[in-house]
N, C-alpha and C. Protein backbone atom coordinates (compact mmCIF):
# COMPACT_ATOMS: atom_id res chain seq x y z
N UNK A 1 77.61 124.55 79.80
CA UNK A 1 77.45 123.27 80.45
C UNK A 1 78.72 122.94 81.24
N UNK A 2 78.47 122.67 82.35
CA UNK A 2 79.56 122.36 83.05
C UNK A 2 79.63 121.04 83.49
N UNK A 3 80.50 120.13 83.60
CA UNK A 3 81.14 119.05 83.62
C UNK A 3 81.48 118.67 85.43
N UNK A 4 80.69 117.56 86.00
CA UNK A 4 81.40 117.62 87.58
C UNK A 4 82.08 116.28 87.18
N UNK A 5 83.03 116.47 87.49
CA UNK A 5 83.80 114.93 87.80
C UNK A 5 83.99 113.82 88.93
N UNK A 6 84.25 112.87 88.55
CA UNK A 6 83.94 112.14 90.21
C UNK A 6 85.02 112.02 90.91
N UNK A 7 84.93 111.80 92.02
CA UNK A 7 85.98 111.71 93.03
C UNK A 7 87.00 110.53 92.62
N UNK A 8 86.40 110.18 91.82
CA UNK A 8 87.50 108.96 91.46
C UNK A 8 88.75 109.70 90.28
N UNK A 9 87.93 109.93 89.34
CA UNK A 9 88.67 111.04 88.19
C UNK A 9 89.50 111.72 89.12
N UNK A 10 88.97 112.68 90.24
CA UNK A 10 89.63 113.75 90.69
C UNK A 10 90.91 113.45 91.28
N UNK A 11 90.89 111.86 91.65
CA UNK A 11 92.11 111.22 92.13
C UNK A 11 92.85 110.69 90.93
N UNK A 12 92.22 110.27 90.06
CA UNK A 12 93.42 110.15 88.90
C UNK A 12 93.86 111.07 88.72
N UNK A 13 93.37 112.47 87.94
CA UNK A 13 93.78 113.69 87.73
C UNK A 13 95.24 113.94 88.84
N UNK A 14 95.01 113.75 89.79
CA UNK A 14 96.23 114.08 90.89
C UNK A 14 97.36 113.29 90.71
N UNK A 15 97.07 112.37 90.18
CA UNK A 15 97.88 110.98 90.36
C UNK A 15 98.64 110.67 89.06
N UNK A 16 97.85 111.68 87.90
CA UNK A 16 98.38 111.29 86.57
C UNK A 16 99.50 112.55 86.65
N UNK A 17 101.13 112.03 86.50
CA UNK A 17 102.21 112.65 86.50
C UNK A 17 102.92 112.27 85.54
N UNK A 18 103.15 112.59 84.58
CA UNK A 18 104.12 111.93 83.35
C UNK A 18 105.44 112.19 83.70
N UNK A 19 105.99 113.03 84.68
CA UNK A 19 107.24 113.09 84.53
C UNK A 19 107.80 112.31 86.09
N UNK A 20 109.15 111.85 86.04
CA UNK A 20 109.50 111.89 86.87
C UNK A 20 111.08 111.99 86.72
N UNK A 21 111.99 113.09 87.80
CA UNK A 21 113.42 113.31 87.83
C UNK A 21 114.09 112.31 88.07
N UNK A 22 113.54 111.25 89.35
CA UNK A 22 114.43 110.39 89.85
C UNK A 22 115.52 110.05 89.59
N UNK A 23 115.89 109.48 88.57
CA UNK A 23 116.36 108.69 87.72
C UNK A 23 117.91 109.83 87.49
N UNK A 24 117.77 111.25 87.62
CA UNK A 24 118.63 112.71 87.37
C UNK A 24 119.53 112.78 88.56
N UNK A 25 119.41 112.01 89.54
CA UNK A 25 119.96 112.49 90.53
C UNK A 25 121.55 112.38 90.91
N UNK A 26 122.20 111.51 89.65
CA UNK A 26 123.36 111.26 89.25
C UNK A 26 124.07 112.12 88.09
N UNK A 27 122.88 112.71 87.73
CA UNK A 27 123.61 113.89 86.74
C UNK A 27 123.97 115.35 87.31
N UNK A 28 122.77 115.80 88.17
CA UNK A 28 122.10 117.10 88.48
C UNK A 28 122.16 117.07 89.95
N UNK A 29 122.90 118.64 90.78
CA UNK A 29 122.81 118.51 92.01
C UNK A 29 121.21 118.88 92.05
N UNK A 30 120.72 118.33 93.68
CA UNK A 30 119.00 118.91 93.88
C UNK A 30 118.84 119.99 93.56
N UNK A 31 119.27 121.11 93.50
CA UNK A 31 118.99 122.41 93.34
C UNK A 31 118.60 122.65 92.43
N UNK A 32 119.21 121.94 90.94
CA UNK A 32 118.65 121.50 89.24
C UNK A 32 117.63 120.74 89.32
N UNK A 33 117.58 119.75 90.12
CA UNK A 33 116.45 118.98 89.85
C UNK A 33 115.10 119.70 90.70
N UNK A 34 115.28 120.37 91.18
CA UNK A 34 114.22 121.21 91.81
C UNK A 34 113.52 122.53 91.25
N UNK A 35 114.71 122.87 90.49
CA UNK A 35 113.81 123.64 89.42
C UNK A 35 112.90 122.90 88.58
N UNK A 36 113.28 121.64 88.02
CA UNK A 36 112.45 120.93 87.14
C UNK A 36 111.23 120.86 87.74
N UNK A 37 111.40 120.33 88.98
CA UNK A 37 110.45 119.76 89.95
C UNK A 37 109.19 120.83 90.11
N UNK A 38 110.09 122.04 90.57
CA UNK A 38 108.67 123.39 90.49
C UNK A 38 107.99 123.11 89.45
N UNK A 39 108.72 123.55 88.07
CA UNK A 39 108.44 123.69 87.08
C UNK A 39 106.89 122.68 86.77
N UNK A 40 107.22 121.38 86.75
CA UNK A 40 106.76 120.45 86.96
C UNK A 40 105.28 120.47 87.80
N UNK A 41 105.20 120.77 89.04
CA UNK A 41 104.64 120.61 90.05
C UNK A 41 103.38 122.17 89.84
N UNK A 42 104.19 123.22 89.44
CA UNK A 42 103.04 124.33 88.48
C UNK A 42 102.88 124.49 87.32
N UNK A 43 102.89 123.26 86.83
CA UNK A 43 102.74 122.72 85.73
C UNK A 43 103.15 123.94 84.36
N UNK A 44 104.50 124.11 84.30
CA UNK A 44 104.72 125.17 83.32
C UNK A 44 105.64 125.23 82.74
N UNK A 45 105.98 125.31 81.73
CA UNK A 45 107.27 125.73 80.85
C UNK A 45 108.32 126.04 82.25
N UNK A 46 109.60 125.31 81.79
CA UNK A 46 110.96 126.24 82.46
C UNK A 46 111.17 127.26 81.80
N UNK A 47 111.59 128.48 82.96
CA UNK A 47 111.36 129.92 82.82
C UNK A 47 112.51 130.37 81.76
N UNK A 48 113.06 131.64 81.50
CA UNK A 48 114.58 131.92 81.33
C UNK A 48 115.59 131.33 82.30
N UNK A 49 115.33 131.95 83.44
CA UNK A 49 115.74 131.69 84.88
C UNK A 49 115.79 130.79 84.94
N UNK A 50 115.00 130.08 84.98
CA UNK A 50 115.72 128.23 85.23
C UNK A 50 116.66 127.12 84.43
N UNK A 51 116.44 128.28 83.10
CA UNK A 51 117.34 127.16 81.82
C UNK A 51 118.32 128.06 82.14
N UNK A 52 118.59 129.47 82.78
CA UNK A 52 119.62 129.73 82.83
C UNK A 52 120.96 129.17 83.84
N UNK A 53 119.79 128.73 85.01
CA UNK A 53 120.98 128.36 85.82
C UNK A 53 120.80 126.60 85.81
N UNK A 54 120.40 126.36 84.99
CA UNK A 54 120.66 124.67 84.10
C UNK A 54 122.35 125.12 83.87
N UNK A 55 121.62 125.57 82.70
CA UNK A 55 123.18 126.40 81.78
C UNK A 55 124.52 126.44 82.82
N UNK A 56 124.08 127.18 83.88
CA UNK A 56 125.01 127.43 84.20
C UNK A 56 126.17 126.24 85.28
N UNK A 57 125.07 125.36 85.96
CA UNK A 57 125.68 124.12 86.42
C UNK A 57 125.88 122.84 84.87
N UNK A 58 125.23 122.90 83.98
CA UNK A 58 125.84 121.85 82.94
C UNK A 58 126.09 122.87 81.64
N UNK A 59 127.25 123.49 81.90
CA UNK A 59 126.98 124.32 80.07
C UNK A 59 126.91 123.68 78.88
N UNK A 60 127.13 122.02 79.13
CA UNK A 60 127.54 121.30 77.96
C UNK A 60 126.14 121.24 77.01
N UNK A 61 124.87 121.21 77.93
CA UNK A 61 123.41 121.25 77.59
C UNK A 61 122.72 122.93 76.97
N UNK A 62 124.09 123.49 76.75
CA UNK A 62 123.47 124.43 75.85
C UNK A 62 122.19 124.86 75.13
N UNK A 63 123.13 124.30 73.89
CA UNK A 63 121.98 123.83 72.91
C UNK A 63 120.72 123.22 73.21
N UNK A 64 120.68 121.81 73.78
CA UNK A 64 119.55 121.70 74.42
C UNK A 64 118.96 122.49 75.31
N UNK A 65 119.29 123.15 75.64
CA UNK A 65 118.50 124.59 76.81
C UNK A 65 117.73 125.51 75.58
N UNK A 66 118.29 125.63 74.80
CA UNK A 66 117.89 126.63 73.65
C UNK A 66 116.66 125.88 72.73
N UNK A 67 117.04 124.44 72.49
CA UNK A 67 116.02 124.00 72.44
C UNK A 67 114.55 124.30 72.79
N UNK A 68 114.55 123.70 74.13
CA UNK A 68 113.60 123.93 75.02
C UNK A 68 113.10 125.09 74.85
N UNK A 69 113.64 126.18 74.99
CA UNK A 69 113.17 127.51 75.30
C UNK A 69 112.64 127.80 73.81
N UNK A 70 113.29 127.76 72.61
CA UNK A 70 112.50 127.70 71.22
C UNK A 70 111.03 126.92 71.52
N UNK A 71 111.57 125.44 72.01
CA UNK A 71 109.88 124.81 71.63
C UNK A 71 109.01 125.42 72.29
N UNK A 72 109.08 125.78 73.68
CA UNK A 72 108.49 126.58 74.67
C UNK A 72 108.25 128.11 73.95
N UNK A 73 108.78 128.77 73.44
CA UNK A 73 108.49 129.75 72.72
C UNK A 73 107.10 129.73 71.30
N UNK A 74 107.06 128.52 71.02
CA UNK A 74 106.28 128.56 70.38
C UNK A 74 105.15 127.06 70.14
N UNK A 75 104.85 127.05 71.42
CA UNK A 75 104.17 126.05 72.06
C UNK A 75 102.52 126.68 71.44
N UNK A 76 102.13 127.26 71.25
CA UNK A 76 100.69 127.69 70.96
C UNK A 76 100.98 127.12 69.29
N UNK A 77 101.44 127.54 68.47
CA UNK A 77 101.60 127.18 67.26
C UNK A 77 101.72 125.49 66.98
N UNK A 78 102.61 125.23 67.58
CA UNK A 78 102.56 123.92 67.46
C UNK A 78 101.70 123.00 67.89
N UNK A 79 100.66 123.14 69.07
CA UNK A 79 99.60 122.61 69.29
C UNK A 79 98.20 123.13 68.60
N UNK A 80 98.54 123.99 67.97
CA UNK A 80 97.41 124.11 67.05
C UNK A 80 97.90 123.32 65.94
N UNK A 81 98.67 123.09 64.96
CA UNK A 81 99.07 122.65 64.08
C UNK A 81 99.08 121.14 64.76
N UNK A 82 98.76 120.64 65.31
CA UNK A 82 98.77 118.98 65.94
C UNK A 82 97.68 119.15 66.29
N UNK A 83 96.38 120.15 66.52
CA UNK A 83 95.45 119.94 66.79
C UNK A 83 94.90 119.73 65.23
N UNK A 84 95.22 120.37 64.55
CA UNK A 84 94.16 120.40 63.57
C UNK A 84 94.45 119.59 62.62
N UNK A 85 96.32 118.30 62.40
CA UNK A 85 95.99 117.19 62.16
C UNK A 85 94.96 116.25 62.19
N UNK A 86 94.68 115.99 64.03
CA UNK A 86 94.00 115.04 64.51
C UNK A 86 91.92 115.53 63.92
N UNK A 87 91.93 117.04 63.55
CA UNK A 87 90.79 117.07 63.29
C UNK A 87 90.53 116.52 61.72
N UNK A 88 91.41 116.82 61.34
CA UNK A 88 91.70 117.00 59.55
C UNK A 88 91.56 114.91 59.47
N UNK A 89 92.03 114.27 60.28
CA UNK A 89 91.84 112.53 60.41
C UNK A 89 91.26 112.21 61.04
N UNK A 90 90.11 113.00 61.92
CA UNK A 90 88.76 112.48 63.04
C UNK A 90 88.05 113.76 62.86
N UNK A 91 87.65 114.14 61.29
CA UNK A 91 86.66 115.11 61.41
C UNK A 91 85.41 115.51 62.02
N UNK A 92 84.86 114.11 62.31
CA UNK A 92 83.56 114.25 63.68
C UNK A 92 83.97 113.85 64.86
N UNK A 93 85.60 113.76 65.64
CA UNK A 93 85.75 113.74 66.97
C UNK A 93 85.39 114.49 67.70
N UNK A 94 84.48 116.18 67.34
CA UNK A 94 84.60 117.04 68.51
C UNK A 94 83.11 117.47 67.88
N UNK A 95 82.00 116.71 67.29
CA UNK A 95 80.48 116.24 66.33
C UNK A 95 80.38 115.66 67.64
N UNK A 96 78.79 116.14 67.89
CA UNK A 96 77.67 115.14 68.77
C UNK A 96 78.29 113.58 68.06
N UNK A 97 78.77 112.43 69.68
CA UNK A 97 78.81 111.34 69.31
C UNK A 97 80.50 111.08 68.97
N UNK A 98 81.02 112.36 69.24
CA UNK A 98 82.48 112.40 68.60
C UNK A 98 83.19 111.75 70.22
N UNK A 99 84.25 111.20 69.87
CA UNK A 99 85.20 111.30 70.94
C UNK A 99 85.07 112.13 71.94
N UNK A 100 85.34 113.37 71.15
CA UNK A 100 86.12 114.70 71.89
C UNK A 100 85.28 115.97 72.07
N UNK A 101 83.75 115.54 71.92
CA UNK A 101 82.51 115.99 72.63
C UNK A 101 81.99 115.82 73.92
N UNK A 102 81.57 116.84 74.51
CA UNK A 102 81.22 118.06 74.16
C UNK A 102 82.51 118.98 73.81
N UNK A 103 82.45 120.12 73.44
CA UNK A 103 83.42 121.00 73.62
C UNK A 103 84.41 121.05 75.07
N UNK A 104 84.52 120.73 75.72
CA UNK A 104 84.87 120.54 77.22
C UNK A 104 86.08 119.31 77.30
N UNK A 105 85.42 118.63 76.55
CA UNK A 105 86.87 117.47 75.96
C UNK A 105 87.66 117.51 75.21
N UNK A 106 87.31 118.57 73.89
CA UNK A 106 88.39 118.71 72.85
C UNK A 106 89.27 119.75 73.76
N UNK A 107 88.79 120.69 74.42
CA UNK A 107 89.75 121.70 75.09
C UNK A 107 90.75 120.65 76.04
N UNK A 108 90.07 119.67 76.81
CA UNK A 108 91.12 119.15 77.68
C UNK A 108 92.17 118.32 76.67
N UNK A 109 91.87 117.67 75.91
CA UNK A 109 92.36 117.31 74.91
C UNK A 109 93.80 118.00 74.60
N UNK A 110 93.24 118.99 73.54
CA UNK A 110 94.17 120.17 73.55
C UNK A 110 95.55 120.57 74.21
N UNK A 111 94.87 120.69 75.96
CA UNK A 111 95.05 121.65 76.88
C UNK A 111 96.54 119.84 77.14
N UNK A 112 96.21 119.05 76.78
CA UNK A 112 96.51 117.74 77.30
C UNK A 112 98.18 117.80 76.16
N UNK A 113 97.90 118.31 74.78
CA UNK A 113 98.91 118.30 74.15
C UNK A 113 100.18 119.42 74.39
N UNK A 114 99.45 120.37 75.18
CA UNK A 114 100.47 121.67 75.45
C UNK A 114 101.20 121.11 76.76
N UNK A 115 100.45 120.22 77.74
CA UNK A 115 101.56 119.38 78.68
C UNK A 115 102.07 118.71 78.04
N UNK A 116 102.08 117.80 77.08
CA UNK A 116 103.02 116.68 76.79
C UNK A 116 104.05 117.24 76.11
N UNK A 117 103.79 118.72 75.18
CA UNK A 117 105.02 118.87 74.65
C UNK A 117 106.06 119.39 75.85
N UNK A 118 105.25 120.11 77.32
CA UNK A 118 105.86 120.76 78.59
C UNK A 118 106.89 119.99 78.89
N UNK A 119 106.36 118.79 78.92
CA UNK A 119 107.18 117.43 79.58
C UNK A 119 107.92 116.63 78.92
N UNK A 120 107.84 117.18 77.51
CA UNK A 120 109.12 116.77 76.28
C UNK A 120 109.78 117.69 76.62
N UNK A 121 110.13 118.89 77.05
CA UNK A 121 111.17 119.83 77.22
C UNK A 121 112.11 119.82 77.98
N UNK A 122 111.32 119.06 79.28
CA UNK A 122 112.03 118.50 80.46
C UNK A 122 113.07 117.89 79.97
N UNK A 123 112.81 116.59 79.39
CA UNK A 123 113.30 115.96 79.19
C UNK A 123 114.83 116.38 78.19
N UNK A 124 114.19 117.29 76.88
CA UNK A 124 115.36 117.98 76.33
C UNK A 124 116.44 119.12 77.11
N UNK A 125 115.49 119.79 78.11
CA UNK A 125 116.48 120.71 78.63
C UNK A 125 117.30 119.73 79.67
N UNK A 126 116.89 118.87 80.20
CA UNK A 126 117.83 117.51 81.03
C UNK A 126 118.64 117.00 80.38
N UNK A 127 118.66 117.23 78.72
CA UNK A 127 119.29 116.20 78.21
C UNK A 127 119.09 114.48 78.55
N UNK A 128 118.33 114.41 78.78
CA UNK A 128 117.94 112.85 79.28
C UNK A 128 116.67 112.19 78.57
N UNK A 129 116.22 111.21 77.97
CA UNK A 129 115.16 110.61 77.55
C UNK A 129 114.47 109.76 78.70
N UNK A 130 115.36 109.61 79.62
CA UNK A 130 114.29 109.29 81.10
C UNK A 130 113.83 109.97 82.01
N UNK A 131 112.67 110.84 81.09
CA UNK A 131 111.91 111.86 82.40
C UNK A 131 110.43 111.30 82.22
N UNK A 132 110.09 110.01 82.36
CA UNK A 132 108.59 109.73 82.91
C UNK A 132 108.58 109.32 84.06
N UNK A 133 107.50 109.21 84.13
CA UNK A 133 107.23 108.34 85.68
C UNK A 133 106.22 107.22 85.09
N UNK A 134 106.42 105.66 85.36
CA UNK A 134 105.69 104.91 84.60
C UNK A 134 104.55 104.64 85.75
N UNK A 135 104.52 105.24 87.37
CA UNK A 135 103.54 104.76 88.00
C UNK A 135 102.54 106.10 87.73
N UNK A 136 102.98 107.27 87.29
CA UNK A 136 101.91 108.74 86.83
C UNK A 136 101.44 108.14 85.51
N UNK A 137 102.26 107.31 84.48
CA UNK A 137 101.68 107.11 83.74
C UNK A 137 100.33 105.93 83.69
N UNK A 138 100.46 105.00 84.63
CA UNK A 138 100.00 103.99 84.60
C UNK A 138 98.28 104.63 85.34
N UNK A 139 98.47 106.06 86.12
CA UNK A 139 97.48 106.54 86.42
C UNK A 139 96.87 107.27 85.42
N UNK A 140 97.68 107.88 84.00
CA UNK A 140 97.31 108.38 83.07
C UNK A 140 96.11 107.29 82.39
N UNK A 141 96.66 106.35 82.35
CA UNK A 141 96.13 105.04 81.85
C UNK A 141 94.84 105.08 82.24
N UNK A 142 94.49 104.86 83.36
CA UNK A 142 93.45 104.37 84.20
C UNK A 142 92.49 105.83 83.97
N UNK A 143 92.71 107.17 83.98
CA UNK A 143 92.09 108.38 83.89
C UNK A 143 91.66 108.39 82.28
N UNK A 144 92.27 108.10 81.57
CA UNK A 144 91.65 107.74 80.12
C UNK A 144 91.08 106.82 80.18
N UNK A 145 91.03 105.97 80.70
CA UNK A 145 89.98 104.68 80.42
C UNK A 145 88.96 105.69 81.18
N UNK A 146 89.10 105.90 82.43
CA UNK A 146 87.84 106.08 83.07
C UNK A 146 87.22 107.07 81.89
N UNK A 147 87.46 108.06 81.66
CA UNK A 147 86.74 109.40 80.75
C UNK A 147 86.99 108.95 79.47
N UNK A 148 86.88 107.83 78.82
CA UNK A 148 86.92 107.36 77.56
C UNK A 148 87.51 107.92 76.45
N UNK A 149 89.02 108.66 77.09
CA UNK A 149 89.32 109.40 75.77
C UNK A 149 89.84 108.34 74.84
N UNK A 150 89.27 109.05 73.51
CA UNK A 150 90.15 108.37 72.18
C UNK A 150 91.78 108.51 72.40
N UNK A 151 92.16 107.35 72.63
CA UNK A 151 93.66 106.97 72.47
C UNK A 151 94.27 107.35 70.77
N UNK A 152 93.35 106.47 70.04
CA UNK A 152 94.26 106.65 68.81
C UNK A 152 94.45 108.57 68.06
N UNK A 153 93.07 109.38 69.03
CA UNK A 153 93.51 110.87 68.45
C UNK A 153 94.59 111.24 69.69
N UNK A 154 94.67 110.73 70.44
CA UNK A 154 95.52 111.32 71.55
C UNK A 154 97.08 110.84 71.29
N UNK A 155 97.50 109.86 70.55
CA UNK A 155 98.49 109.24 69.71
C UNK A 155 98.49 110.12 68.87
N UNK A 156 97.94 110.17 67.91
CA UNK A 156 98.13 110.91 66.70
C UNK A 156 98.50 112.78 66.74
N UNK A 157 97.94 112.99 68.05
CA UNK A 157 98.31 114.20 68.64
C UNK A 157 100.03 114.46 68.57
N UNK A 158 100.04 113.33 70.23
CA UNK A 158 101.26 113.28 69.94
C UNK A 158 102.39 113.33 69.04
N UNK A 159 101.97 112.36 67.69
CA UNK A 159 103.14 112.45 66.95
C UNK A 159 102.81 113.61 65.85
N UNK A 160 102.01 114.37 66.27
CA UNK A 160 101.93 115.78 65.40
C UNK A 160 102.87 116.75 65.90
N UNK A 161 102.70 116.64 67.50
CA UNK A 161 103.89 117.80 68.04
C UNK A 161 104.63 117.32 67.48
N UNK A 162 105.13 116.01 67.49
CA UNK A 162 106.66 115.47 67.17
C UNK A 162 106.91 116.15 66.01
N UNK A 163 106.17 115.97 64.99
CA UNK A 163 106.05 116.25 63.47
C UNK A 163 106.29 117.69 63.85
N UNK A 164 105.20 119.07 64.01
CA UNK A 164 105.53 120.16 63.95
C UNK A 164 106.73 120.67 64.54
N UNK A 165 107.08 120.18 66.27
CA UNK A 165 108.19 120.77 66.71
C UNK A 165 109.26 120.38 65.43
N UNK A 166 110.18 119.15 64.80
CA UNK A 166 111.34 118.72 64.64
C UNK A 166 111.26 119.59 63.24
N UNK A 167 109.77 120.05 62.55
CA UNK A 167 109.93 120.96 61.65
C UNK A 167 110.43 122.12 61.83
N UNK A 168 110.20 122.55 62.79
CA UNK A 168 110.59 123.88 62.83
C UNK A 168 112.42 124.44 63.35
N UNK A 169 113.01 123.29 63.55
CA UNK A 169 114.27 122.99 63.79
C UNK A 169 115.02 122.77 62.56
N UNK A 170 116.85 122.83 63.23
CA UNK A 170 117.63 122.78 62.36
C UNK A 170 117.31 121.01 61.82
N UNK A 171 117.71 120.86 60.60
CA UNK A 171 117.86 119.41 60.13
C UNK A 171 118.58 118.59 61.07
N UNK A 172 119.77 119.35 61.08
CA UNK A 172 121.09 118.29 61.84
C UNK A 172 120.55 118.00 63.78
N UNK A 173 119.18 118.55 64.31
CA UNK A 173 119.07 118.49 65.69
C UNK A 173 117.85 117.51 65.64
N UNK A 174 117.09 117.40 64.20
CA UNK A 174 115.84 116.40 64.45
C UNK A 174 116.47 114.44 64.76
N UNK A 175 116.95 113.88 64.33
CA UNK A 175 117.91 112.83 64.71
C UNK A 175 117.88 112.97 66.54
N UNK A 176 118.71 113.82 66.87
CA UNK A 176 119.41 114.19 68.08
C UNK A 176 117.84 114.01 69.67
N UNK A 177 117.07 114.92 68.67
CA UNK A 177 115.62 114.94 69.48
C UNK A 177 114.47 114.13 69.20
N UNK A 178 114.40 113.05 68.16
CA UNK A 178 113.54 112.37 68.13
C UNK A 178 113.10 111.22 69.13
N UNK A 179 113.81 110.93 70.07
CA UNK A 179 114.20 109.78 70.92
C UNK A 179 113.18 110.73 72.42
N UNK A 180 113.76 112.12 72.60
CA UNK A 180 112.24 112.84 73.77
C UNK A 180 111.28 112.43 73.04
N UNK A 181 110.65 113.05 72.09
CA UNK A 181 109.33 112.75 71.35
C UNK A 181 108.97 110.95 71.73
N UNK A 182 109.67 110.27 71.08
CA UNK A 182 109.40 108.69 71.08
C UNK A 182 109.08 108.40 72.41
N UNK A 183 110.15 108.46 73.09
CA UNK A 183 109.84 107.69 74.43
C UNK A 183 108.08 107.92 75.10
N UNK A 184 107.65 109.44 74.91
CA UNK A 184 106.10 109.76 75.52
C UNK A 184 105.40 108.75 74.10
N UNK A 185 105.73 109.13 73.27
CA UNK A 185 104.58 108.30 72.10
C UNK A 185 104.80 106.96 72.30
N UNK A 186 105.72 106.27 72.92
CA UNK A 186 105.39 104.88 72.71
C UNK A 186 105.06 104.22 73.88
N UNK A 187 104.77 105.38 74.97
CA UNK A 187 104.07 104.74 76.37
C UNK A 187 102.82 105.20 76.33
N UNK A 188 102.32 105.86 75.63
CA UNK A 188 101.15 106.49 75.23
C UNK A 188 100.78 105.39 74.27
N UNK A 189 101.37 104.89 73.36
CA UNK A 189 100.99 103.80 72.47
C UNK A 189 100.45 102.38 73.04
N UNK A 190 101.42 102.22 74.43
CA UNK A 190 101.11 100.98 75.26
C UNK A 190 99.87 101.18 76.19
N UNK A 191 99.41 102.58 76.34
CA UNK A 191 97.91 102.24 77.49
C UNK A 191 97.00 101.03 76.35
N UNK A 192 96.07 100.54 77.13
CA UNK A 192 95.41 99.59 76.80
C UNK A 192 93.86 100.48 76.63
């Protein structure tokens, strides 16, 4: 079964951007912020190559580079393990009548948690907790209302990555990184 969407969706979809650099342009010459920006724009994990030459214009962001590239390393694991929270506490969300039915929604769903942790990375390999964009988000907003996703499993998503990534880290770095995680969960908390 295939799914057509409307021209209206198809313009949210375009319009919904969670990240935005702006705000970097006092830290990072363009050339840094343009890797993000690719990155960003083909919607994908930063490469080696790009955390390398992060690294190499801020070395102080080390660690946070290594970060990133860990969570990014094991980005399939952790969105399964946050997927199967949200099933394990909305056992008929993806049941005829569920939220996250047909099958076609739990995948975007899903497919929805492997960007948000993308765009938590940003933010860690920037070292910065201001990488949204509140007018991509405010289109995020409007694209969930329109396609009726469940907010409270799409919350609860969220703070599963939070939960699995800061597990799989040193003790002394969960503190340090809880504040990326927060900032997406609590604008995600405010759509209406």
């Amino acid at each position: 079964m295939t799914t057509q969407l409307s021209a209206r969706v198809k313009e949210l979809i375009a319009k919904s951007r969670i990240v935005s650099f702006a705000s970097w342009e006092q830290s990072y010459p363009k050339e840094v912020i343009q890797l993000f920006q690719t990155a960003d724009d083909e919607g994908r994990y930063l490469t080696d190559e790009d955390l390398e030459q992060i690294g190499a214009v801020s070395p102080e962001t080390a660690s946070l580079l290594n970060i990133a590239r860990f969570l990014r390393d094991r980005v399939s694991e952790i969105v399964v393990e946050a997927r199967e929270q949200v099933l394990l506490t909305y056992p008929d969300i993806t049941q005829p009548g569920g939220g996250l039915y047909p099958p076609e929604r739990a995948e975007a769903c899903w497919r929805d948690f492997w960007h948000f942790l993308r765009c938590i990375t940003y933010g860690i390999a920037g070292g910065s907790t201001d990488f949204t964009s509140s007018e991509g988000l405010q289109y995020m907003n409007l694209l969930y209302q329109e396609l009726q996703v469940p907010l409270d499993a799409m919350v609860l998503g969220l703070e599963n990555l939070k939960s699995a990534s800061l597990r799989r880290l040193p003790e002394n770095e969960r503190d340090r990184l809880t504040p990326y995680f927060d900032r997406l969960i609590n604008q995600l908390r405010a759509f209406s």
